[in-house]
Protein backbone atom coordinates (compact mmCIF):
# COMPACT_ATOMS: atom_id res chain seq x y z
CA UNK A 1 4.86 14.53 19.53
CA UNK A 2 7.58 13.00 21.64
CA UNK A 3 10.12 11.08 20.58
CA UNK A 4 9.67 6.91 20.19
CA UNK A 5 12.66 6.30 21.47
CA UNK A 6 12.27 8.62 24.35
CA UNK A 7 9.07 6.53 25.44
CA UNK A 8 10.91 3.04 25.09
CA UNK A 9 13.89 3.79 26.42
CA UNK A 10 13.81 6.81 28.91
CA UNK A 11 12.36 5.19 31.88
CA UNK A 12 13.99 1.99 31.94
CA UNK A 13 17.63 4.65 31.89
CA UNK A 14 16.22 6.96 35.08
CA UNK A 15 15.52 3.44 36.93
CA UNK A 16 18.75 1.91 36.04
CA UNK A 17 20.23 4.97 37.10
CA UNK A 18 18.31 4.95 40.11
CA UNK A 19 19.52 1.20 40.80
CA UNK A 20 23.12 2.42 40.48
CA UNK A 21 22.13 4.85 43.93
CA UNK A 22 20.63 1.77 45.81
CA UNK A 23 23.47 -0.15 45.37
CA UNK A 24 25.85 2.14 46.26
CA UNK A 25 23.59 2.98 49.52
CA UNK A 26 22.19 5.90 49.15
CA UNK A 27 18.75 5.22 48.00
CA UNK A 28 16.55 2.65 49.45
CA UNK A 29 13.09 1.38 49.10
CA UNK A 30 13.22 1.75 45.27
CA UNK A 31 9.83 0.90 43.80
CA UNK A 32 10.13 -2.43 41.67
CA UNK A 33 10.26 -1.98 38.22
CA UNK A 34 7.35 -3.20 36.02
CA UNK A 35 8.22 -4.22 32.49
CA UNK A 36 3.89 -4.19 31.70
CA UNK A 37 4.07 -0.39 32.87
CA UNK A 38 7.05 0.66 31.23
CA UNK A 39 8.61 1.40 33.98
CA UNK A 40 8.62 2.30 38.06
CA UNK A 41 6.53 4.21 39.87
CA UNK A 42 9.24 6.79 40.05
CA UNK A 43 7.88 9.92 42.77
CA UNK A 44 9.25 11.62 45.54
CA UNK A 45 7.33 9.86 48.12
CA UNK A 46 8.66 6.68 46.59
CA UNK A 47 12.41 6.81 46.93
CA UNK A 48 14.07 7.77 50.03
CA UNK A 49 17.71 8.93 50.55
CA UNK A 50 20.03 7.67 53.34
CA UNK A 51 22.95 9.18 54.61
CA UNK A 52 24.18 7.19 57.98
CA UNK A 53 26.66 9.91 58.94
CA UNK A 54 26.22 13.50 58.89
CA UNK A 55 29.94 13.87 58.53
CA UNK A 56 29.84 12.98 55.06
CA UNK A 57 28.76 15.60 53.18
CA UNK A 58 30.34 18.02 55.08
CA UNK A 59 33.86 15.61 54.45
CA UNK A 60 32.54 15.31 50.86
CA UNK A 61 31.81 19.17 50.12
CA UNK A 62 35.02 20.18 51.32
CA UNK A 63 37.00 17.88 49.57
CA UNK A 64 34.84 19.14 46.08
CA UNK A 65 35.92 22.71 47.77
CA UNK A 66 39.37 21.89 47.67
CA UNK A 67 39.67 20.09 44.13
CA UNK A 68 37.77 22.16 41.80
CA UNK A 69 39.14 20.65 38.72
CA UNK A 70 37.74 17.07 39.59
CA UNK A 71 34.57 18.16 40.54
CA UNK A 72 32.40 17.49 37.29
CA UNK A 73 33.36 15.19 34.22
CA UNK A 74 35.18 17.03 31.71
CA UNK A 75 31.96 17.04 29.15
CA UNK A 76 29.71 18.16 32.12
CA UNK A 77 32.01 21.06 33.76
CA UNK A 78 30.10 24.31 34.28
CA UNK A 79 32.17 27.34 33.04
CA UNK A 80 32.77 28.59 36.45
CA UNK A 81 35.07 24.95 36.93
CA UNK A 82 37.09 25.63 33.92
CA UNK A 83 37.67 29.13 34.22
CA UNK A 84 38.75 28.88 38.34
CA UNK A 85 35.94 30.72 39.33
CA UNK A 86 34.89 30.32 42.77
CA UNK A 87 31.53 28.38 42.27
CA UNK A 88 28.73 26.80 44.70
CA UNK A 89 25.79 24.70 43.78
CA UNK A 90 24.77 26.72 40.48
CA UNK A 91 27.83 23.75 39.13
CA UNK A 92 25.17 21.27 39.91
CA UNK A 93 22.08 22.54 38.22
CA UNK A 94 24.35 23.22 34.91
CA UNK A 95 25.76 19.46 35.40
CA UNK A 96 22.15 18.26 35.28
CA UNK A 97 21.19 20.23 32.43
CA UNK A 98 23.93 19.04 30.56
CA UNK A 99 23.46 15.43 31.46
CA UNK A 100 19.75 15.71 30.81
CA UNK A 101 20.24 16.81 27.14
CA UNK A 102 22.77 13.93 26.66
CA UNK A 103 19.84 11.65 28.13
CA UNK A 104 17.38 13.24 25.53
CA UNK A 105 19.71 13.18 22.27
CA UNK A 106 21.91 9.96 23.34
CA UNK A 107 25.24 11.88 22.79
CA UNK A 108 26.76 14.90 24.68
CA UNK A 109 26.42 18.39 24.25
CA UNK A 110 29.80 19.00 24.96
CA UNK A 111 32.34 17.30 23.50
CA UNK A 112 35.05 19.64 25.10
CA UNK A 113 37.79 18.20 22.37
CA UNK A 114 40.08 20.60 20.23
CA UNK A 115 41.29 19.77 16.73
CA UNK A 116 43.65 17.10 18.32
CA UNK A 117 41.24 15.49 19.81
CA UNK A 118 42.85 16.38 23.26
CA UNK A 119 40.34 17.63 25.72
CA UNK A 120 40.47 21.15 25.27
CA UNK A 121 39.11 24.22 27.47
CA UNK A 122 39.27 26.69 24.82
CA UNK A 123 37.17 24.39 22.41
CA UNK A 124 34.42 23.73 25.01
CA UNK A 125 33.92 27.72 26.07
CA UNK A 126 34.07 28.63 22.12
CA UNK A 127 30.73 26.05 21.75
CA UNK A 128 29.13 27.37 25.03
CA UNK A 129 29.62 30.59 23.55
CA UNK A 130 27.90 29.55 20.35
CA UNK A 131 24.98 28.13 21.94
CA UNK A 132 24.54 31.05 24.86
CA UNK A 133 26.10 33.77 23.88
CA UNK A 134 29.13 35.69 25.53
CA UNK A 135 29.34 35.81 29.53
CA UNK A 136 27.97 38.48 31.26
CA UNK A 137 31.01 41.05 32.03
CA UNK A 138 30.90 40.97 35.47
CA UNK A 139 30.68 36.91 35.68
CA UNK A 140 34.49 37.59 33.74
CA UNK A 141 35.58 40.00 36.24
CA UNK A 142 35.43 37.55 39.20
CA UNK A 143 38.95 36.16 38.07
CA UNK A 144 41.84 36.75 36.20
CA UNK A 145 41.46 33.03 33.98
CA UNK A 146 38.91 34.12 31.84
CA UNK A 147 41.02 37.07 30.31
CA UNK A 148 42.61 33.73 28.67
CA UNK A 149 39.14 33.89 26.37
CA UNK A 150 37.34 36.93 26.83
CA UNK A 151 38.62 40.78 26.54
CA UNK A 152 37.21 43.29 28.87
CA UNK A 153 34.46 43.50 27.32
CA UNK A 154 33.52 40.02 27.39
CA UNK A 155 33.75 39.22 23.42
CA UNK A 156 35.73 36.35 22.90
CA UNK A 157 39.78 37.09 22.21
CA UNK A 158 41.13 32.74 22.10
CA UNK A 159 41.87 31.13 18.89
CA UNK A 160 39.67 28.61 18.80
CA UNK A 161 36.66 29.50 16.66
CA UNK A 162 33.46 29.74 17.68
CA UNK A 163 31.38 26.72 15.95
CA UNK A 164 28.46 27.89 13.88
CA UNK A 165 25.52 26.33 15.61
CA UNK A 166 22.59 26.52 17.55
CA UNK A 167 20.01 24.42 20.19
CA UNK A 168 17.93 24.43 17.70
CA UNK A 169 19.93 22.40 14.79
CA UNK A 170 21.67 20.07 17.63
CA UNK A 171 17.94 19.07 19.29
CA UNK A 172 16.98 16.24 16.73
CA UNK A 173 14.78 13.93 19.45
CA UNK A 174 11.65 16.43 19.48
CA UNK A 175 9.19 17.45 17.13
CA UNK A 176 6.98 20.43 16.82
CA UNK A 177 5.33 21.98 19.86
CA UNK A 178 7.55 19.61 22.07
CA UNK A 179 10.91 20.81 20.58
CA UNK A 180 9.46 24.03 20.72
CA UNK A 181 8.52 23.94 24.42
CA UNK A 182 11.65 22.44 25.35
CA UNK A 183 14.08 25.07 23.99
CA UNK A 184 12.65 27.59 25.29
């Protein structure tokens, strides 16, 4: 059974969110949302993108190109942005899936802090470590950063421990069948 507070909440979040693209230009003819419904009639056919100038996401790309570091909020970075790996859209779809399961649990995955509470790369690979697992040794090989975490044969060398945890204790918002489904 899904979570109450998914139901209540959720789609009234993906609209708002929505909003925040309309008034910034980029979406138009956003459905209206009805508070009877529980929400919009959110489908493809029903929101439309505009982009005036074709320049711009060429202009925007490159400048992402160029300033890997500020491409992704610090919670959200892929491991490919903190490790100086050359990356491409693969960033994105790990951004989403990140953002998603802050969405679903109402607090981040990531919290990307070290003891200090100073943001902390070390701290956020050692927890992606203990939720996926090492790297695969020839995603490590692409550049010389990683050796900062990983030995040559991809097991992790930093100081920082890895936390004991899984997707299974942090996922709280699902029950049953539907937490089951959803980590799999």
């Amino acid at each position: 059974m899904a979570s109450k507070r998914l139901r209540t909440y959720r789609p009234y979040d993906r609209y708002a969110a929505l909003c925040v693209g309309r008034d910034a230009g980029v979406i138009h003819d956003l459905p209206a949302y009805d508070v009877d419904s529980g929400g919009a009639n959110l489908q493809a056919r029903n929101v439309h993108l505009r982009i005036e100038d074709d320049e711009e996401p060429k202009d925007f790309e490159d400048r992402e190109m160029a300033e890997p570091n500020d491409t992704q909020p610090y919670i959200y970075r892929a491991p490919e942005v903190m490790l100086d790996i050359p990356w491409g859209t693969k960033v994105d779809i790990w951004n989403l899936g990140v953002l998603i399961w802050d969405l679903l649990e109402g607090r981040p995955l990531f919290t990307a802090r070290g003891a200090d509470g100073e943001q902390s790369v070390e701290f956020h690979l050692a927890k992606m470590v203990a939720l996926l697992g090492p790297p695969p040794a020839d995603f490590l090989q692409r550049i010389e950063t990683s050796r900062d975490y990983f030995d040559s044969d991809g097991s992790w060398r930093a100081s920082a421990p890895i936390p004991k945890t899984s997707f299974e204790v942090l996922e709280t918002a699902l029950e049953g069948t539907d937490k089951t489904s959803f980590l799999r």
